[in-house]
Protein backbone atom coordinates (compact mmCIF):
# COMPACT_ATOMS: atom_id res chain seq x y z
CA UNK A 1 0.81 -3.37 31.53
CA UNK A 2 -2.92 -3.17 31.44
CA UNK A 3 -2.88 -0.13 29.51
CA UNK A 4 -1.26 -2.19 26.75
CA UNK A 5 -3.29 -5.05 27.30
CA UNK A 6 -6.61 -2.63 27.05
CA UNK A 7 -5.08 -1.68 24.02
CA UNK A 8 -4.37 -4.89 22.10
CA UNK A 9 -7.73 -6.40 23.13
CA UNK A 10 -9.88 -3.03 21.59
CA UNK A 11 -7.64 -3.11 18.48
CA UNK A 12 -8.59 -6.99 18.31
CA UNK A 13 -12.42 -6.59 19.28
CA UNK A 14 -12.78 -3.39 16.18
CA UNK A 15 -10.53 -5.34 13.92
CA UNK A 16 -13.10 -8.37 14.63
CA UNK A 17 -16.09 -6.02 14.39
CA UNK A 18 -15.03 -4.20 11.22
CA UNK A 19 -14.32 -8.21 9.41
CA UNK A 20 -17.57 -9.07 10.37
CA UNK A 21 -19.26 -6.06 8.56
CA UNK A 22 -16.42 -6.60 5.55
CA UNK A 23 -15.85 -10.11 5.18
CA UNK A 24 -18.48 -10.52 2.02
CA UNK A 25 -16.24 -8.14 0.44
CA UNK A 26 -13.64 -9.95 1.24
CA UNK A 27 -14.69 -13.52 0.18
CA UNK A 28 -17.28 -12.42 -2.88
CA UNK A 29 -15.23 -9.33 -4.14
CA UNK A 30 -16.21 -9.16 -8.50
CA UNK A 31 -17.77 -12.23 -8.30
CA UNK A 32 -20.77 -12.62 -10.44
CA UNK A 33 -23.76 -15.30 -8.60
CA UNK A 34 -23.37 -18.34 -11.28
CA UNK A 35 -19.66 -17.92 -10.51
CA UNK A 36 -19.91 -18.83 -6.72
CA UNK A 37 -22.07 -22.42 -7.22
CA UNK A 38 -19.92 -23.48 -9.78
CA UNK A 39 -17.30 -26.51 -9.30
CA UNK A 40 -13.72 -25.41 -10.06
CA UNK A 41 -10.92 -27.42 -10.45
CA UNK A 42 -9.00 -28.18 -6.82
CA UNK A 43 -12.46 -28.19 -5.01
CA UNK A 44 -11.36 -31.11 -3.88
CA UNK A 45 -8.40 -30.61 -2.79
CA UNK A 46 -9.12 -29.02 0.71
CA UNK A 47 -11.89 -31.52 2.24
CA UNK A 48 -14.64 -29.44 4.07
CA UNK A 49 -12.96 -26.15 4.28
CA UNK A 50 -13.22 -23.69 6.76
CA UNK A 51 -12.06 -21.21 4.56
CA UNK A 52 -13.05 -19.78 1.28
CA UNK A 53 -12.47 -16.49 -1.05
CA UNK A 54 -13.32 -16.18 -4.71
CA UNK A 55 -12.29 -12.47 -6.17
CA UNK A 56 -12.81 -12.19 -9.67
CA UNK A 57 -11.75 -9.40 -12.53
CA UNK A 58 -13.07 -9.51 -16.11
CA UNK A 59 -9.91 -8.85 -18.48
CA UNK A 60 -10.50 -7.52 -21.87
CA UNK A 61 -7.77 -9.92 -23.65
CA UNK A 62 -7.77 -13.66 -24.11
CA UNK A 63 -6.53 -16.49 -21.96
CA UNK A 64 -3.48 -16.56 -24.27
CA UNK A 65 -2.44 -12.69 -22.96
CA UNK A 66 -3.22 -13.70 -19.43
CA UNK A 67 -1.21 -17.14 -18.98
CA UNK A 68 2.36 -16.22 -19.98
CA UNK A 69 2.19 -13.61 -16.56
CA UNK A 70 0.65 -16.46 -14.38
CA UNK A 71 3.31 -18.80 -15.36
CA UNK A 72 6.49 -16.54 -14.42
CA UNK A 73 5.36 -15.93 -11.14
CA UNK A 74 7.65 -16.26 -8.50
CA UNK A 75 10.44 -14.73 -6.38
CA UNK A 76 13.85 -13.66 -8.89
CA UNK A 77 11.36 -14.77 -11.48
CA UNK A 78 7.97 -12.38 -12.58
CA UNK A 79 7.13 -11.41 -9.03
CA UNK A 80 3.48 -11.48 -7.65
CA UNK A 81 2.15 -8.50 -9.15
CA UNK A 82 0.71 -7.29 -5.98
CA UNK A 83 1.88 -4.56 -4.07
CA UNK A 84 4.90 -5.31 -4.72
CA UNK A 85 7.03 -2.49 -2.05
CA UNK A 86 4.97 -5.28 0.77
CA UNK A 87 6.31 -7.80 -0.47
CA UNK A 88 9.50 -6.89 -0.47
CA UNK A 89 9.14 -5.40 2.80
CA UNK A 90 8.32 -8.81 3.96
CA UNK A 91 11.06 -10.95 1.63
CA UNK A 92 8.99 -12.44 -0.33
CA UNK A 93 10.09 -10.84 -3.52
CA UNK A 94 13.41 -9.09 -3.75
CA UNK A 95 12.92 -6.41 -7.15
CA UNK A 96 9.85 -5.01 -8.82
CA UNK A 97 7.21 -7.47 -10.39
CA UNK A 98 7.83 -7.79 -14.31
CA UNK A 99 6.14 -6.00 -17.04
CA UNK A 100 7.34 -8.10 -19.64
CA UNK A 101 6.80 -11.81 -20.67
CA UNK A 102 10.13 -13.79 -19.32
CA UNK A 103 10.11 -16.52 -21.95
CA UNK A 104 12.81 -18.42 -19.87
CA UNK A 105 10.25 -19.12 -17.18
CA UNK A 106 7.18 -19.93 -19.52
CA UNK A 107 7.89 -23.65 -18.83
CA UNK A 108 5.74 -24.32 -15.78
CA UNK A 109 4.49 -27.81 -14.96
CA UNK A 110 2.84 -29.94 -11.91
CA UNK A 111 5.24 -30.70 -9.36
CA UNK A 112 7.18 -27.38 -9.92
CA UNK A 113 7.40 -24.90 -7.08
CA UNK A 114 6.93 -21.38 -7.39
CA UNK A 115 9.49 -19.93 -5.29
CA UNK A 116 9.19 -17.21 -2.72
CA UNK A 117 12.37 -14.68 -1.06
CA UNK A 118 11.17 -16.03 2.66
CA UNK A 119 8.95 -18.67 3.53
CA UNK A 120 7.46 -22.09 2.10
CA UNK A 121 6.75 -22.61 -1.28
CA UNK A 122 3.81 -23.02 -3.34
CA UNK A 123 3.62 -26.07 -4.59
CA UNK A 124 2.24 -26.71 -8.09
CA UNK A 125 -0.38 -29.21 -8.61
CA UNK A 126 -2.03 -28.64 -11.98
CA UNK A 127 -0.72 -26.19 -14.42
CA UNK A 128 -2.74 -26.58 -17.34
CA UNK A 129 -1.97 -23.06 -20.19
CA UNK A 130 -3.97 -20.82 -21.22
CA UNK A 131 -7.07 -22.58 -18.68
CA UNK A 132 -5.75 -22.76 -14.96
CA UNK A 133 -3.20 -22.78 -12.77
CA UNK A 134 -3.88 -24.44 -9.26
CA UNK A 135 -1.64 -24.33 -6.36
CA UNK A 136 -2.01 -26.37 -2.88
CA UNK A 137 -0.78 -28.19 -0.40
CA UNK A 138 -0.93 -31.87 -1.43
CA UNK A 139 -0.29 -33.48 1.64
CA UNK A 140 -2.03 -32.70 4.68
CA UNK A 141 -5.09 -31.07 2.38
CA UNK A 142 -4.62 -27.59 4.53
CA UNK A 143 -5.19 -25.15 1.59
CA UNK A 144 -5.01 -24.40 -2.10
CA UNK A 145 -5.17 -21.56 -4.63
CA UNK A 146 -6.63 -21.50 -7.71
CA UNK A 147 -5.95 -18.85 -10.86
CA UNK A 148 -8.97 -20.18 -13.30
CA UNK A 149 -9.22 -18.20 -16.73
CA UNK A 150 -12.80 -18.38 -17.77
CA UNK A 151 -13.28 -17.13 -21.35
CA UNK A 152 -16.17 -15.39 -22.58
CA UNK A 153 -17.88 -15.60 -26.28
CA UNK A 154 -17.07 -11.48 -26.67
CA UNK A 155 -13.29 -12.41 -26.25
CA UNK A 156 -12.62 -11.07 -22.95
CA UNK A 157 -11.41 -13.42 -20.21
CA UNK A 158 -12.88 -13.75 -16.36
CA UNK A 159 -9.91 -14.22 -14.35
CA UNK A 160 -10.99 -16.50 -10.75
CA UNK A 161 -8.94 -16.44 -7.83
CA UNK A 162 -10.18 -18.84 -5.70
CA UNK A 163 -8.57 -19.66 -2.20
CA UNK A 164 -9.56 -22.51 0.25
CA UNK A 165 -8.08 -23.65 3.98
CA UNK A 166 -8.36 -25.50 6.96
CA UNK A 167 -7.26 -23.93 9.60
CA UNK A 168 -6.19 -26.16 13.29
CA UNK A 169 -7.97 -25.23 16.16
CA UNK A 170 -10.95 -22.63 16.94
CA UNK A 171 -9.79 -20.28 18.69
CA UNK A 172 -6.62 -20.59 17.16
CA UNK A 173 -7.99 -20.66 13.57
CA UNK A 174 -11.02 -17.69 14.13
CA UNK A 175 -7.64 -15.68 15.31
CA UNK A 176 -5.58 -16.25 11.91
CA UNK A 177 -8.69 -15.64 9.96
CA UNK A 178 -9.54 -12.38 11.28
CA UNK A 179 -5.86 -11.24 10.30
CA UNK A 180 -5.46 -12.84 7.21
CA UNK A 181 -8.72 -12.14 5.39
CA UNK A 182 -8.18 -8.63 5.33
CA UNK A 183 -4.97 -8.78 4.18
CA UNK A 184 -5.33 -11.42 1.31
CA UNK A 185 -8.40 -9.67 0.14
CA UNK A 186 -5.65 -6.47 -0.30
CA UNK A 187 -3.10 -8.53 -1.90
CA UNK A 188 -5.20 -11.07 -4.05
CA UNK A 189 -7.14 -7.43 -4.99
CA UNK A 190 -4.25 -5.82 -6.41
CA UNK A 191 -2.87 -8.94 -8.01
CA UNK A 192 -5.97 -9.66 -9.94
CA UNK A 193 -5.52 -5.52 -11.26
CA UNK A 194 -2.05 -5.24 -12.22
CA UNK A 195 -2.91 -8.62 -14.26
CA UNK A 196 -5.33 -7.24 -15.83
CA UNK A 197 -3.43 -4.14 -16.74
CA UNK A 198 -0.76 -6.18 -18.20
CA UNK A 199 -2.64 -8.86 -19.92
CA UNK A 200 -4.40 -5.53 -21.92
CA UNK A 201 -1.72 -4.23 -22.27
CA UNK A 202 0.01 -7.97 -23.77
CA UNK A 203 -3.27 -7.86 -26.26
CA UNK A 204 -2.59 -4.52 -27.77
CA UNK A 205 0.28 -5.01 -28.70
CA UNK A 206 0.25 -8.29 -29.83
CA UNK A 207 -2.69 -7.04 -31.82
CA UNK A 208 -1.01 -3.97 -33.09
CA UNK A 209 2.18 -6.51 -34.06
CA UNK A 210 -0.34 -8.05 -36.41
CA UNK A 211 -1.81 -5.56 -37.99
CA UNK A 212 1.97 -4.02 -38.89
CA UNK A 213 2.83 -7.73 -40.32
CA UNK A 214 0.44 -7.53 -42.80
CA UNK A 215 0.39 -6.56 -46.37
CA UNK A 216 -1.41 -2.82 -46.25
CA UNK A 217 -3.89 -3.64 -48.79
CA UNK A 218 -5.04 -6.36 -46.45
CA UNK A 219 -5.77 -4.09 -43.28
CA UNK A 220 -9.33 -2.56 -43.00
CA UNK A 221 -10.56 0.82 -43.94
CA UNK A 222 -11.56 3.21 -41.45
């Protein structure tokens, strides 16, 4: 017995030591400085947080190639683009996340729930296309996510994640923070890639589509 409680409370104390040294990775991972001042939407939707991560990916497509994937999310729907074999591990999602636009699912609104294979919710507070798509607890103010697409003037597309909580209790709440920064950071990491990969790979061939619609003595020269 005190063997195994030696062991839990040395893997507790490293994984507490290691989140101190990583936790601005975790919280400021591809963020750029103006990005961490400025006043998204759903800021105030979590008063005085105790909580906060912003990871951010730069996507070389528009808003337009980016939206469509954020709006099928969801379990039996376009998964969460994470890794998804966790996931499913854990019931959340039940099949592979999409690689194609689901145009049955493209419908998403405030007050819709994006549905998960075990657990709550999430709960849909703004869904606004092709700008943001904000998710959050609306009642007791305990924590919200926010997808924000922030186009640039080249054409390319910085895609925010943004998560904010309150968590009950100190000791209670430093506990569920060590454990769940680390992993969100993974999850929220690999999300924001596979996007990114997809929403290229949306623009191509959207952009390819177009150039095969048009009359050939309209398309450019080499």
């Amino acid at each position: 017995m005190k063997r195994t409680l030696l062991f839990v409370a040395s893997v507790t104390t490293a994984a507490f030591l290691l989140n101190l040294v990583l936790r601005p990775r975790y919280r400021r991972w591809g963020l750029q400085p103006v990005e961490l001042s400025r006043t998204l939407p759903g800021d105030d939707l979590v008063p005085a947080p105790d909580y906060r991560a912003d990871l951010a990916v730069t996507i070389d497509a528009g808003p337009g190639d980016i939206w469509p994937w954020l709006a099928q999310m969801g379990y039996r729907r376009g998964g969460l683009y994470s890794y998804d074999w966790l996931d499913r591990v854990f019931g959340i999602l039940d099949a592979p996340s999409a690689d194609v636009i689901l145009p049955q699912w493209q419908d998403l609104r405030a007050g819709d729930e994006i549905p998960l294979g075990r657990g709550p919710t999430f709960p849909v507070v703004e869904a606004e296309p092709d700008h943001h798509l904000l998710l959050g607890d609306t009642t007791g103010g305990m924590w919200s996510w926010l997808l924000y697409l922030d186009p640039l003037p080249d054409g390319r597309t910085r895609l925010i994640s943004r998560n904010l909580a309150r968590f009950p209790g100190f000791v209670g709440g430093a506990m569920l923070r060590l454990w769940l920064e680390p992993a969100a950071f993974i999850m929220t990491r690999r999300m924001l890639l596979n996007l990114k990969d997809r929403a290229e790979a949306l623009a191509l061939e959207r952009g390819a589509s177009a150039n095969v619609a048009q009359p050939a003595s309209t398309i450019p020269g080499p």
